[in-house]
PDB file of N, CA and C in Angstrom:
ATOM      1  N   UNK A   1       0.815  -1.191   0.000  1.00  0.00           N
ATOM      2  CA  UNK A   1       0.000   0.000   0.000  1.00  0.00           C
ATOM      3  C   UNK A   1       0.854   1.247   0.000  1.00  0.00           C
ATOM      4  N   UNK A   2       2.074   0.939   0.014  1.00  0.00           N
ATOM      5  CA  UNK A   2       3.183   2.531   0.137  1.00  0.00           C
ATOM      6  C   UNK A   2       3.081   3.165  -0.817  1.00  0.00           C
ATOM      7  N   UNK A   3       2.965   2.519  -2.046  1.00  0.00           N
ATOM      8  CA  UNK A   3       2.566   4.108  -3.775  1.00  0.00           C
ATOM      9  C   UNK A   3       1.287   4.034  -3.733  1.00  0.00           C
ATOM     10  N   UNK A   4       0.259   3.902  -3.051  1.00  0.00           N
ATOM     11  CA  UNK A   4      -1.041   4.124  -3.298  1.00  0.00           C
ATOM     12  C   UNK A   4      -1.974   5.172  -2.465  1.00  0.00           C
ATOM     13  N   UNK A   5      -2.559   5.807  -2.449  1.00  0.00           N
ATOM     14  CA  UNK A   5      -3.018   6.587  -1.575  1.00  0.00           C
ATOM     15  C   UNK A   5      -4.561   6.256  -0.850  1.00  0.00           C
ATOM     16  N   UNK A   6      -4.112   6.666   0.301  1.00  0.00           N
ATOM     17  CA  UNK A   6      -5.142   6.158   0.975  1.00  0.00           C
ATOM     18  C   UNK A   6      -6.464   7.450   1.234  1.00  0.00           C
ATOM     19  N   UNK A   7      -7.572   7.385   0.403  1.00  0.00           N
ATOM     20  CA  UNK A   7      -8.698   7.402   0.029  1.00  0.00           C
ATOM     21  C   UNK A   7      -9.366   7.800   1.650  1.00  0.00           C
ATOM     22  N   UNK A   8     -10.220   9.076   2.224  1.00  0.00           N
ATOM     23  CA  UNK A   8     -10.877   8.693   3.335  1.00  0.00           C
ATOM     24  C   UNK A   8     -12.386   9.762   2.970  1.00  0.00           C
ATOM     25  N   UNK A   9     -12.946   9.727   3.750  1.00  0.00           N
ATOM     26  CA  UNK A   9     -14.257  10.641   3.149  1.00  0.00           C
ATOM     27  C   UNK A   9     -13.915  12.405   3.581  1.00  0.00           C
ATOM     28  N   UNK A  10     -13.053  12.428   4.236  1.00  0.00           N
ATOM     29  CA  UNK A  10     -12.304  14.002   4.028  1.00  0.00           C
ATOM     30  C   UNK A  10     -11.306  13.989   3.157  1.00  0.00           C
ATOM     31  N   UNK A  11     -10.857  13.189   1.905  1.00  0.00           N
ATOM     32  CA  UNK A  11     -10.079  13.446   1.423  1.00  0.00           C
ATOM     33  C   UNK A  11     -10.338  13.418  -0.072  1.00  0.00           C
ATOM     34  N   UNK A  12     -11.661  12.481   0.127  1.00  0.00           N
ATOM     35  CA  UNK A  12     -12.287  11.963  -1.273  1.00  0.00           C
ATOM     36  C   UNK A  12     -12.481  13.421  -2.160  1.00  0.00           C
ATOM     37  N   UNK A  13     -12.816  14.336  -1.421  1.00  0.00           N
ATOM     38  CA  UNK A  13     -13.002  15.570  -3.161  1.00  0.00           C
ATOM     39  C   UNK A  13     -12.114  15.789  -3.412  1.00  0.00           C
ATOM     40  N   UNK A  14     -11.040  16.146  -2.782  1.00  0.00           N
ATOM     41  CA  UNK A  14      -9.537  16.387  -3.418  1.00  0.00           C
ATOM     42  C   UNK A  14      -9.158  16.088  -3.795  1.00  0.00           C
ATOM     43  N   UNK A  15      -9.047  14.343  -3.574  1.00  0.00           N
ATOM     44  CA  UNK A  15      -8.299  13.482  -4.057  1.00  0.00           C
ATOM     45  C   UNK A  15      -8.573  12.636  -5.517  1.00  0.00           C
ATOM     46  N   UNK A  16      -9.927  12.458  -5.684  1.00  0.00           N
ATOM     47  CA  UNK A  16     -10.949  11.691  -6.117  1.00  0.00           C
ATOM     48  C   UNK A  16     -11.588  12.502  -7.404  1.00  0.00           C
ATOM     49  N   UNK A  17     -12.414  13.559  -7.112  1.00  0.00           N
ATOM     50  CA  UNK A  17     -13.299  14.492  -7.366  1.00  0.00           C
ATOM     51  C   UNK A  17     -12.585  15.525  -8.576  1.00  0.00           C
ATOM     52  N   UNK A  18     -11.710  16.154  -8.007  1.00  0.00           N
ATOM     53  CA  UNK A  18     -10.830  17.342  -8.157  1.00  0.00           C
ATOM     54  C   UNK A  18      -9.776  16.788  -8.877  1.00  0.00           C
ATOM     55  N   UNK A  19      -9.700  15.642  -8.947  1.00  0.00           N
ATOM     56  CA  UNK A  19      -8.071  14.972  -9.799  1.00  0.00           C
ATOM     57  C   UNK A  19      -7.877  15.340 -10.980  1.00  0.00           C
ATOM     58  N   UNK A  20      -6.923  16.184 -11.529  1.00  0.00           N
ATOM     59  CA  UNK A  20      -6.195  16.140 -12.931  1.00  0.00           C
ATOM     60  C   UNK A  20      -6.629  14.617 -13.852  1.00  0.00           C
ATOM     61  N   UNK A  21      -5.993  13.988 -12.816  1.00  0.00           N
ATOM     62  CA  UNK A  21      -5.466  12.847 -13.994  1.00  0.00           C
ATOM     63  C   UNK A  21      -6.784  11.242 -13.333  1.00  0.00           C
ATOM     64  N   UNK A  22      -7.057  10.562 -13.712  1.00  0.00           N
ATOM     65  CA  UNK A  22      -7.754   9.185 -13.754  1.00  0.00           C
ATOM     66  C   UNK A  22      -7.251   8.619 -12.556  1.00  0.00           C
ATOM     67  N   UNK A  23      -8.487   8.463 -11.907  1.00  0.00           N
ATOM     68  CA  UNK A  23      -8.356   7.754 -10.007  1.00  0.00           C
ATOM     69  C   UNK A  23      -8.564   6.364 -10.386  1.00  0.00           C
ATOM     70  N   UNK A  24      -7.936   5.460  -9.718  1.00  0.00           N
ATOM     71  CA  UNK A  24      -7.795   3.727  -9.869  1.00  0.00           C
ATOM     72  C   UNK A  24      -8.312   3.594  -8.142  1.00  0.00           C
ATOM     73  N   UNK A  25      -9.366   2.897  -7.681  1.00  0.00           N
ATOM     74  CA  UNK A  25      -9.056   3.455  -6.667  1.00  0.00           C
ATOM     75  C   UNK A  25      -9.722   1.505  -6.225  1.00  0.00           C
ATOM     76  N   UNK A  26      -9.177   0.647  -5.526  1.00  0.00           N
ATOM     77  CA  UNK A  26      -9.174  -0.097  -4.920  1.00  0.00           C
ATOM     78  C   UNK A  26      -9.707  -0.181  -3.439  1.00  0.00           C
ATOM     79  N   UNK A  27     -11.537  -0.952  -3.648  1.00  0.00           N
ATOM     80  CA  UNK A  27     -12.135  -0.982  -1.877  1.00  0.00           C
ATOM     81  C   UNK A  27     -11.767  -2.122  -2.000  1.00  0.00           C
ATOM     82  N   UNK A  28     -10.726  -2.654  -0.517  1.00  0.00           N
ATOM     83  CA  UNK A  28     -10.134  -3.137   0.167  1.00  0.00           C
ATOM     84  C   UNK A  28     -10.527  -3.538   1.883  1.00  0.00           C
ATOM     85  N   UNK A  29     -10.179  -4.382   2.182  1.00  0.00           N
ATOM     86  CA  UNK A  29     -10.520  -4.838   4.043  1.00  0.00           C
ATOM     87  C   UNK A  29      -9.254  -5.267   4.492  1.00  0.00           C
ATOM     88  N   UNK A  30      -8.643  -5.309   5.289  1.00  0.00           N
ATOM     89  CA  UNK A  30      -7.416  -6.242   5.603  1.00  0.00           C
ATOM     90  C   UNK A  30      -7.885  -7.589   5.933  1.00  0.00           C
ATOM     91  N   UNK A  31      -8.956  -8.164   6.238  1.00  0.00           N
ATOM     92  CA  UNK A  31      -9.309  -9.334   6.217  1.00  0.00           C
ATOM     93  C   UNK A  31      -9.202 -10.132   5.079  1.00  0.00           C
ATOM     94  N   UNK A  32      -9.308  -9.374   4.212  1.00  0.00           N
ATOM     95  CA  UNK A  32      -9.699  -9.740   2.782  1.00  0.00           C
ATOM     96  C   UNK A  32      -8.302 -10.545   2.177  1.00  0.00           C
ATOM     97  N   UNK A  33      -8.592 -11.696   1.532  1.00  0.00           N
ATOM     98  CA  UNK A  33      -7.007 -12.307   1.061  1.00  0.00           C
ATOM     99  C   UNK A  33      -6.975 -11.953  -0.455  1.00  0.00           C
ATOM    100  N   UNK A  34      -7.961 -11.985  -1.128  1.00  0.00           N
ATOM    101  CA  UNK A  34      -8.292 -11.175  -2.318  1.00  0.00           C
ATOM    102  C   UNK A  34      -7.545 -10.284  -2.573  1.00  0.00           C
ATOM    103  N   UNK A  35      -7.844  -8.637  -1.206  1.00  0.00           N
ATOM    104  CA  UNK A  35      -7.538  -7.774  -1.503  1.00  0.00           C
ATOM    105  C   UNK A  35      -5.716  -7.703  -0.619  1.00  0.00           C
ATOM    106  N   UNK A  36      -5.494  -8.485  -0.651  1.00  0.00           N
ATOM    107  CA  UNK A  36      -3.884  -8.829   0.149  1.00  0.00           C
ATOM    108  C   UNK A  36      -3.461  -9.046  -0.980  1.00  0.00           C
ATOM    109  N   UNK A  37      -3.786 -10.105  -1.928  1.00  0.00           N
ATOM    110  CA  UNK A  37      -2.893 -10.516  -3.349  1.00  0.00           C
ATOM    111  C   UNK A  37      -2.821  -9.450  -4.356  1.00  0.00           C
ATOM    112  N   UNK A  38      -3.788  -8.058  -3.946  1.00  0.00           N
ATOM    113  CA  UNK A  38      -3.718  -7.324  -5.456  1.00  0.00           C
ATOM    114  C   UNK A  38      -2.979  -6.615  -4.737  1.00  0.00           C
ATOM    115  N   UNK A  39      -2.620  -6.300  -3.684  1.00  0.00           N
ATOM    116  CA  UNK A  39      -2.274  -4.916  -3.397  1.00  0.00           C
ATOM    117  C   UNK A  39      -0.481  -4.584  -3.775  1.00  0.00           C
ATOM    118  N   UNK A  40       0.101  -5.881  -4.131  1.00  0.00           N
ATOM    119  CA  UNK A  40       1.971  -5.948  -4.827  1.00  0.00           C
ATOM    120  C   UNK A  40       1.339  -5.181  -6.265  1.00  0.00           C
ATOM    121  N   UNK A  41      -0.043  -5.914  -7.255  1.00  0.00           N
ATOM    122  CA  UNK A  41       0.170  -5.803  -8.365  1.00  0.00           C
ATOM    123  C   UNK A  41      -0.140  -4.096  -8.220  1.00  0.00           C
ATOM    124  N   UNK A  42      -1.238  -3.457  -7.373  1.00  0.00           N
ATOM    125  CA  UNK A  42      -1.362  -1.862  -7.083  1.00  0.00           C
ATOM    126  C   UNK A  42      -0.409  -1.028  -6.825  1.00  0.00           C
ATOM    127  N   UNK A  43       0.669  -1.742  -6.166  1.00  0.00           N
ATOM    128  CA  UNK A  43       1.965  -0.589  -6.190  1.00  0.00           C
ATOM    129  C   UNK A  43       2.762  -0.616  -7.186  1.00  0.00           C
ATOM    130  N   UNK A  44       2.704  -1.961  -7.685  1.00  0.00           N
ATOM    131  CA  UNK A  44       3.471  -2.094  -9.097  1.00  0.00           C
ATOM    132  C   UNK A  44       2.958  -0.322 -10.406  1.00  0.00           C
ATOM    133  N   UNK A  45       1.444  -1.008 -10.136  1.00  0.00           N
ATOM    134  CA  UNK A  45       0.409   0.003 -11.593  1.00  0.00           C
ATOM    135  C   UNK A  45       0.945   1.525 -10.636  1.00  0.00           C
ATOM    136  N   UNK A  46       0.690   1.497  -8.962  1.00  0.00           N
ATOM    137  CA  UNK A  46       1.227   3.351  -9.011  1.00  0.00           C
ATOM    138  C   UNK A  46       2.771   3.466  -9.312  1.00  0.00           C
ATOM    139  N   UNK A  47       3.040   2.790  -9.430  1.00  0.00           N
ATOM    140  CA  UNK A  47       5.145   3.111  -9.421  1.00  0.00           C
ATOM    141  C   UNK A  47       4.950   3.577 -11.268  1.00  0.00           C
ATOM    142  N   UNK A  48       4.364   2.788 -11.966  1.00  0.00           N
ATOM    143  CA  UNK A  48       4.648   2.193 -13.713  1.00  0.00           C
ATOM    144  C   UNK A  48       3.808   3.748 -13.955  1.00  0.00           C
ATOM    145  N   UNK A  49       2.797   4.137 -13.327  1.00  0.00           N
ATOM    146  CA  UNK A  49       1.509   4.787 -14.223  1.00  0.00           C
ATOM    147  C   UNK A  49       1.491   6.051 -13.381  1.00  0.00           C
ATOM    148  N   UNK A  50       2.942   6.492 -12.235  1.00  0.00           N
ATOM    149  CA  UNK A  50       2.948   7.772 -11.666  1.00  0.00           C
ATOM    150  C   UNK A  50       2.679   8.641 -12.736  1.00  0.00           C
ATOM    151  N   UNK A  51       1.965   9.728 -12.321  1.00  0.00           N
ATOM    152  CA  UNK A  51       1.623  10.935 -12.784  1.00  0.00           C
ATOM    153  C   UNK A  51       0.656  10.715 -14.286  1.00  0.00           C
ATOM    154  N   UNK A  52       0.355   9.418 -14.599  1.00  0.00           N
ATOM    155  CA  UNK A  52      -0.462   9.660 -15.310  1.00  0.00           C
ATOM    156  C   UNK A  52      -1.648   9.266 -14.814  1.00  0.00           C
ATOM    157  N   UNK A  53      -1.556   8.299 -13.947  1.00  0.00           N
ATOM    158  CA  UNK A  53      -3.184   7.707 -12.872  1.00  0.00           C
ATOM    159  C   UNK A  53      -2.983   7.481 -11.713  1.00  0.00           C
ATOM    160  N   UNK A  54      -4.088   8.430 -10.955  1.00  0.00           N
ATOM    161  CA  UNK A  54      -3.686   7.747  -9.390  1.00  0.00           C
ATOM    162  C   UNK A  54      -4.290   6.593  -8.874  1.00  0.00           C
ATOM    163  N   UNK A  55      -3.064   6.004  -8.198  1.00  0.00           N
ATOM    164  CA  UNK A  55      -3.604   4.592  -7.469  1.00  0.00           C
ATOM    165  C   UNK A  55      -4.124   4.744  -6.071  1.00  0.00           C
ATOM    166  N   UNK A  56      -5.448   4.695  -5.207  1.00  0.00           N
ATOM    167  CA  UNK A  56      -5.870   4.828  -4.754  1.00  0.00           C
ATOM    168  C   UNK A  56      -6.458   3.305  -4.032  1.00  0.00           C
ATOM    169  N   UNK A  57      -6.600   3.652  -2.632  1.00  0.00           N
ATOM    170  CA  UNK A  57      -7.373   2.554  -1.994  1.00  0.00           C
ATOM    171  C   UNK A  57      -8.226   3.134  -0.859  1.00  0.00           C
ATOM    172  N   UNK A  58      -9.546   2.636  -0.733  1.00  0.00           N
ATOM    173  CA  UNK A  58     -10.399   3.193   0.105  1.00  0.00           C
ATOM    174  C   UNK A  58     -10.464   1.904   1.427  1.00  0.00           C
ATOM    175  N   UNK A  59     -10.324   1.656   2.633  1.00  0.00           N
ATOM    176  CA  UNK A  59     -10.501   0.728   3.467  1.00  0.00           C
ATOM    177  C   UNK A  59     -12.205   0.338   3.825  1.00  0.00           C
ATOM    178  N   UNK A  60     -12.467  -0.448   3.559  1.00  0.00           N
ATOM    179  CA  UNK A  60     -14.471  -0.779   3.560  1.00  0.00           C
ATOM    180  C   UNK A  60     -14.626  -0.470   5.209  1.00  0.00           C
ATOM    181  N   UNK A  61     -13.630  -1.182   6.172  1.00  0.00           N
ATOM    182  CA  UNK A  61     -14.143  -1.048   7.659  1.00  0.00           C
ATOM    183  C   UNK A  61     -13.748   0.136   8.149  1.00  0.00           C
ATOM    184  N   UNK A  62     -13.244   1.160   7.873  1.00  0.00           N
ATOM    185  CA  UNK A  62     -13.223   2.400   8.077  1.00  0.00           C
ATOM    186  C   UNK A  62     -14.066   3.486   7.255  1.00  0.00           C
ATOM    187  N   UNK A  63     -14.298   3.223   6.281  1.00  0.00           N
ATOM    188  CA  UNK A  63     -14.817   4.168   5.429  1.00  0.00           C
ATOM    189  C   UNK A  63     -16.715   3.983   4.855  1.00  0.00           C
ATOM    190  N   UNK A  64     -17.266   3.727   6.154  1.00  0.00           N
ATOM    191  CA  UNK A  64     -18.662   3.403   5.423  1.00  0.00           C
ATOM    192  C   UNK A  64     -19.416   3.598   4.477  1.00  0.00           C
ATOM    193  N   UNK A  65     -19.111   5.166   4.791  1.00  0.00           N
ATOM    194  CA  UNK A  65     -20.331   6.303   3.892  1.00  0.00           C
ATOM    195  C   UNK A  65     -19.968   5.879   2.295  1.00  0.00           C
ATOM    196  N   UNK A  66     -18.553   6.062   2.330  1.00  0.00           N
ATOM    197  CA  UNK A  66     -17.805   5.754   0.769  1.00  0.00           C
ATOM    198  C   UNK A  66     -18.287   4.595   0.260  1.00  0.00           C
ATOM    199  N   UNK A  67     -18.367   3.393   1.014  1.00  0.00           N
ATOM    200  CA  UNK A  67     -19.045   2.091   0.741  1.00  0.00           C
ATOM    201  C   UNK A  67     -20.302   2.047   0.064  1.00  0.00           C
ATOM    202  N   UNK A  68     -21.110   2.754   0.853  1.00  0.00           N
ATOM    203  CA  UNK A  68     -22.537   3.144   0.863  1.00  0.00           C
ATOM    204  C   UNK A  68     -22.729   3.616  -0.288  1.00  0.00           C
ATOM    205  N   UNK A  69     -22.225   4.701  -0.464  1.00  0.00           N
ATOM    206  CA  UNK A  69     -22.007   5.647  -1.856  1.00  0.00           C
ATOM    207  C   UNK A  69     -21.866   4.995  -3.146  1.00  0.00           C
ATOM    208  N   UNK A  70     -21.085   3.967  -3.293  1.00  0.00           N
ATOM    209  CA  UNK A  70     -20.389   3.324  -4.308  1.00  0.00           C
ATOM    210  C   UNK A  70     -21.553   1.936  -4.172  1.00  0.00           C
ATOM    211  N   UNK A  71     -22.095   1.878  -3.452  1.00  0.00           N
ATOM    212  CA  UNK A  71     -22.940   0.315  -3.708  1.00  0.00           C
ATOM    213  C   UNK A  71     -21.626  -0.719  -3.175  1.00  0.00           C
ATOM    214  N   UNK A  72     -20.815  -0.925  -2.569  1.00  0.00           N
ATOM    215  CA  UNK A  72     -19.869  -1.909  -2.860  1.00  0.00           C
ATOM    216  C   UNK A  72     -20.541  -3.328  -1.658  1.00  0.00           C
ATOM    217  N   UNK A  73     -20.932  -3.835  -1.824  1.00  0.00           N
ATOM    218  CA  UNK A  73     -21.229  -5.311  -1.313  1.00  0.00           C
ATOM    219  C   UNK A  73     -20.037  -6.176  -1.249  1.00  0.00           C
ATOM    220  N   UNK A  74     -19.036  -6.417  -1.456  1.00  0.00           N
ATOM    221  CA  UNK A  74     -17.964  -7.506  -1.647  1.00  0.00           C
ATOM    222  C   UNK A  74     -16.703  -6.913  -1.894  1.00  0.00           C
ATOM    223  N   UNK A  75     -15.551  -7.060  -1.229  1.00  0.00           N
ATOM    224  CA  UNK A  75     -14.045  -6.560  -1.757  1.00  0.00           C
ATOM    225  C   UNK A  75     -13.598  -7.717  -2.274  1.00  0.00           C
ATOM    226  N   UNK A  76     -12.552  -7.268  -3.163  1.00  0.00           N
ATOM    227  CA  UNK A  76     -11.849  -6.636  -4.099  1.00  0.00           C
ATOM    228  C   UNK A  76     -13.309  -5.662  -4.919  1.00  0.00           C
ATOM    229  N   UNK A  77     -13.104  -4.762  -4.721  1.00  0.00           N
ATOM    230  CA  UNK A  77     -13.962  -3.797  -6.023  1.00  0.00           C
ATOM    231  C   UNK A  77     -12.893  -2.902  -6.787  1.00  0.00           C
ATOM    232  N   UNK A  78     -12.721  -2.305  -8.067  1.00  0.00           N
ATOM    233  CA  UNK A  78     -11.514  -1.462  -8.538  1.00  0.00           C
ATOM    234  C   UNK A  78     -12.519  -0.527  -8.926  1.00  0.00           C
ATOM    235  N   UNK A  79     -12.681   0.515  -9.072  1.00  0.00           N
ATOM    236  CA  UNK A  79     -13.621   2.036  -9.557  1.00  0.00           C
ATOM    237  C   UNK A  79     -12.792   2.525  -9.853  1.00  0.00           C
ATOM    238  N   UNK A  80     -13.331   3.154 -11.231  1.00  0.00           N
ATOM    239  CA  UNK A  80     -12.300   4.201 -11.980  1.00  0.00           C
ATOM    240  C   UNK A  80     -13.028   5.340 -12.395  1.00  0.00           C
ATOM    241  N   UNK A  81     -12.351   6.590 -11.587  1.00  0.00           N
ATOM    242  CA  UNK A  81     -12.992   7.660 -11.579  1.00  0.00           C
ATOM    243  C   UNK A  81     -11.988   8.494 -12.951  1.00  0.00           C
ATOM    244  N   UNK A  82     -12.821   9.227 -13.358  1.00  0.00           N
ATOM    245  CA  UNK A  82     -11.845  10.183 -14.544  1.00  0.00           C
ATOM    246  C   UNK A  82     -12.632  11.791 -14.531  1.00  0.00           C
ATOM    247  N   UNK A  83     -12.222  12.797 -14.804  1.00  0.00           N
ATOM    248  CA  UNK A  83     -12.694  14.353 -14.361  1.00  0.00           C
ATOM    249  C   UNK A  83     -14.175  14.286 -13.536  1.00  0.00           C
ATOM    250  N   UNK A  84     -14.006  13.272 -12.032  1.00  0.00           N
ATOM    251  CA  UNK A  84     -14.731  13.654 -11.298  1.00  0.00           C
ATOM    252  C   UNK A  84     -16.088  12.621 -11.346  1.00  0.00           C
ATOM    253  N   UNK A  85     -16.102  11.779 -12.638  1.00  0.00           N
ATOM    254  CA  UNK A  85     -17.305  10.929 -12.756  1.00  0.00           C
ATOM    255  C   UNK A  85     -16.779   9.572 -12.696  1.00  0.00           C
ATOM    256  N   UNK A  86     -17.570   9.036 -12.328  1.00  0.00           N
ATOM    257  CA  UNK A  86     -17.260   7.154 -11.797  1.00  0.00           C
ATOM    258  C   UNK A  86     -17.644   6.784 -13.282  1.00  0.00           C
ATOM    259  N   UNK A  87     -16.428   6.455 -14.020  1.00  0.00           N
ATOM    260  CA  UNK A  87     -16.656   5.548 -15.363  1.00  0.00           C
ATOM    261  C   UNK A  87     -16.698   4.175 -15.535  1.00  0.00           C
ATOM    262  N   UNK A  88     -16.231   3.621 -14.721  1.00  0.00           N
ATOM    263  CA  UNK A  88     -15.747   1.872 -14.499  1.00  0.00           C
ATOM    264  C   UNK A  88     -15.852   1.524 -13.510  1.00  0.00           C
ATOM    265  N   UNK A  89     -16.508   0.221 -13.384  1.00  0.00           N
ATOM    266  CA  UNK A  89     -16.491  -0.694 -11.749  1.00  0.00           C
ATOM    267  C   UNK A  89     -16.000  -2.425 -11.942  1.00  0.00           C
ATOM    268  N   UNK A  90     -15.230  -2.740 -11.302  1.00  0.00           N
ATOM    269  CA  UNK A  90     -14.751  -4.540 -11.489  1.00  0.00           C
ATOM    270  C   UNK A  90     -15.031  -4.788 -10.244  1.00  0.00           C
ATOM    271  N   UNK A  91     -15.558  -5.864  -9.886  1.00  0.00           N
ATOM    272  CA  UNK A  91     -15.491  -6.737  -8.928  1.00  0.00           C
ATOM    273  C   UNK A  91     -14.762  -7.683  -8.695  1.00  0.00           C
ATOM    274  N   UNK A  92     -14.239  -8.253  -7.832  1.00  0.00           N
ATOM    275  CA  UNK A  92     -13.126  -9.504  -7.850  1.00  0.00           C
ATOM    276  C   UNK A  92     -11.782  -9.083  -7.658  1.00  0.00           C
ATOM    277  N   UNK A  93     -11.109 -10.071  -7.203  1.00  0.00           N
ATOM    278  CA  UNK A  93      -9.408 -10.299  -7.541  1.00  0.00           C
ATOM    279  C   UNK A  93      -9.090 -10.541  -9.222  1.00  0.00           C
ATOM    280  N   UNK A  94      -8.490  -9.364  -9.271  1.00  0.00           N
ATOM    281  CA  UNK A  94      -8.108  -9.132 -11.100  1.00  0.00           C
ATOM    282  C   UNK A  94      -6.615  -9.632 -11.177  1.00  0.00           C
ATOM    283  N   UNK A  95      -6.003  -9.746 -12.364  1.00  0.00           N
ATOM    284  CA  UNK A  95      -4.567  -9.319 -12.596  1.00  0.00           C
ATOM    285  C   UNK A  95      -3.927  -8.361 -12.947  1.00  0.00           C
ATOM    286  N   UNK A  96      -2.637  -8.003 -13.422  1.00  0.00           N
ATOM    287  CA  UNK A  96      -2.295  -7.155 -13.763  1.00  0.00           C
ATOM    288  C   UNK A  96      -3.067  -6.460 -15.041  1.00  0.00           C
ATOM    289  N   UNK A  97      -2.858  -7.383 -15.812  1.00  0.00           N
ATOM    290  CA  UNK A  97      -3.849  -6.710 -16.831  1.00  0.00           C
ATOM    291  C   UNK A  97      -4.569  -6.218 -17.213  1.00  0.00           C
ATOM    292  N   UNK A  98      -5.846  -7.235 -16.599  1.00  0.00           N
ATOM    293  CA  UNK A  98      -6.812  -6.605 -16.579  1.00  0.00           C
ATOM    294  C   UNK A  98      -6.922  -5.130 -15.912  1.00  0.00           C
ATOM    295  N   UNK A  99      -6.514  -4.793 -14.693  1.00  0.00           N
ATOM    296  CA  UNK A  99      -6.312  -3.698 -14.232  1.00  0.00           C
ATOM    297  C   UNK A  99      -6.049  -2.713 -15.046  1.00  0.00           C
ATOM    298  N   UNK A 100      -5.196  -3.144 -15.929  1.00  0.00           N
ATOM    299  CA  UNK A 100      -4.551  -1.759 -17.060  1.00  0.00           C
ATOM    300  C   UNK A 100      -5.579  -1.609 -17.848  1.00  0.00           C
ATOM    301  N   UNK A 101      -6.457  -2.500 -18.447  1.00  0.00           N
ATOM    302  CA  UNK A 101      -7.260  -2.377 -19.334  1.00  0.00           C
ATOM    303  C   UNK A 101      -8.777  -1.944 -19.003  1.00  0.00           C
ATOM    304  N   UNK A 102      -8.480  -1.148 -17.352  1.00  0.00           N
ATOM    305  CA  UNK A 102      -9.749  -0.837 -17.099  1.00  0.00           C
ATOM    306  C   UNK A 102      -8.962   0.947 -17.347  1.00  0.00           C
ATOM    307  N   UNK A 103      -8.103   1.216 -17.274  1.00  0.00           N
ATOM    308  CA  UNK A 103      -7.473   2.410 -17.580  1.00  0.00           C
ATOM    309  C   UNK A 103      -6.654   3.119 -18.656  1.00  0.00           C
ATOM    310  N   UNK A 104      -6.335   2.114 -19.643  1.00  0.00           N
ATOM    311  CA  UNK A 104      -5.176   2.039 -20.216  1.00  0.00           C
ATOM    312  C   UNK A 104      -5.729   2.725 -22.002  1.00  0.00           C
ATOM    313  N   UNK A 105      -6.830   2.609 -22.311  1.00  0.00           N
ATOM    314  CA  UNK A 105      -7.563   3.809 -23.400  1.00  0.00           C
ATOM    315  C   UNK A 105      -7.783   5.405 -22.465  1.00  0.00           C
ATOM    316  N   UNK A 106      -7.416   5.656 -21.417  1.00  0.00           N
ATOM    317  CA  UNK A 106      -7.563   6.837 -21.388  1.00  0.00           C
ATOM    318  C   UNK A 106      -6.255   7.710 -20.628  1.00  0.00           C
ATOM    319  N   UNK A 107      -5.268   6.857 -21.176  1.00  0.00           N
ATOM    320  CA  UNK A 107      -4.310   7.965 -21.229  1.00  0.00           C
ATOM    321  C   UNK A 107      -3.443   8.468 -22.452  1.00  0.00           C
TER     322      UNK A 107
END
């Protein structure tokens, strides 16, 4: 989780909302083993895709309202926000790939 930013509901317009560039943003639990196996390939995509997309993670047991907001029922979820609007939603443990290819036409 060290290149990814951590997502909270005081941080979400700034971070999220207000972004220049395409939010990747990963709801996550630490319970979750799902969301334990993506989180090498998430620092990998923020290290590779700095400054052109931010990698983002929201925590589900801290962050309700955000949960709520987003519909999310189940982690691993990936949402991809771009000038402020939620364009993309995956459910599941993805791979690398796929990950890119939920972002990778809009840069």
């Amino acid at each position: 989780m060290s290149n990814s930013i951590h997502i909270t509901e005081a941080n979400f317009e700034s971070e999220v909302l207000q972004s220049p560039i395409p939010v990747l943003i990963e709801f996550w639990a630490a319970w979750c083993g799902p969301c334990r196996m993506m989180a090498p390939l998430l620092d990998e995509l923020a290290e590779e895709y700095a400054g052109t997309i931010k990698v983002a993670k929201i925590n589900v047991d801290e962050e309700p309202h955000l949960v709520e907001r987003h519909g999310v029922a189940s982690v691993p979820v990936m949402v991809l926000y771009k000038q402020g609007e939620l364009i993309r939603q995956k459910t599941g443990a993805q791979t690398k790939a796929v990950i890119e290819n939920l972002f990778k036409d809009l840069l």
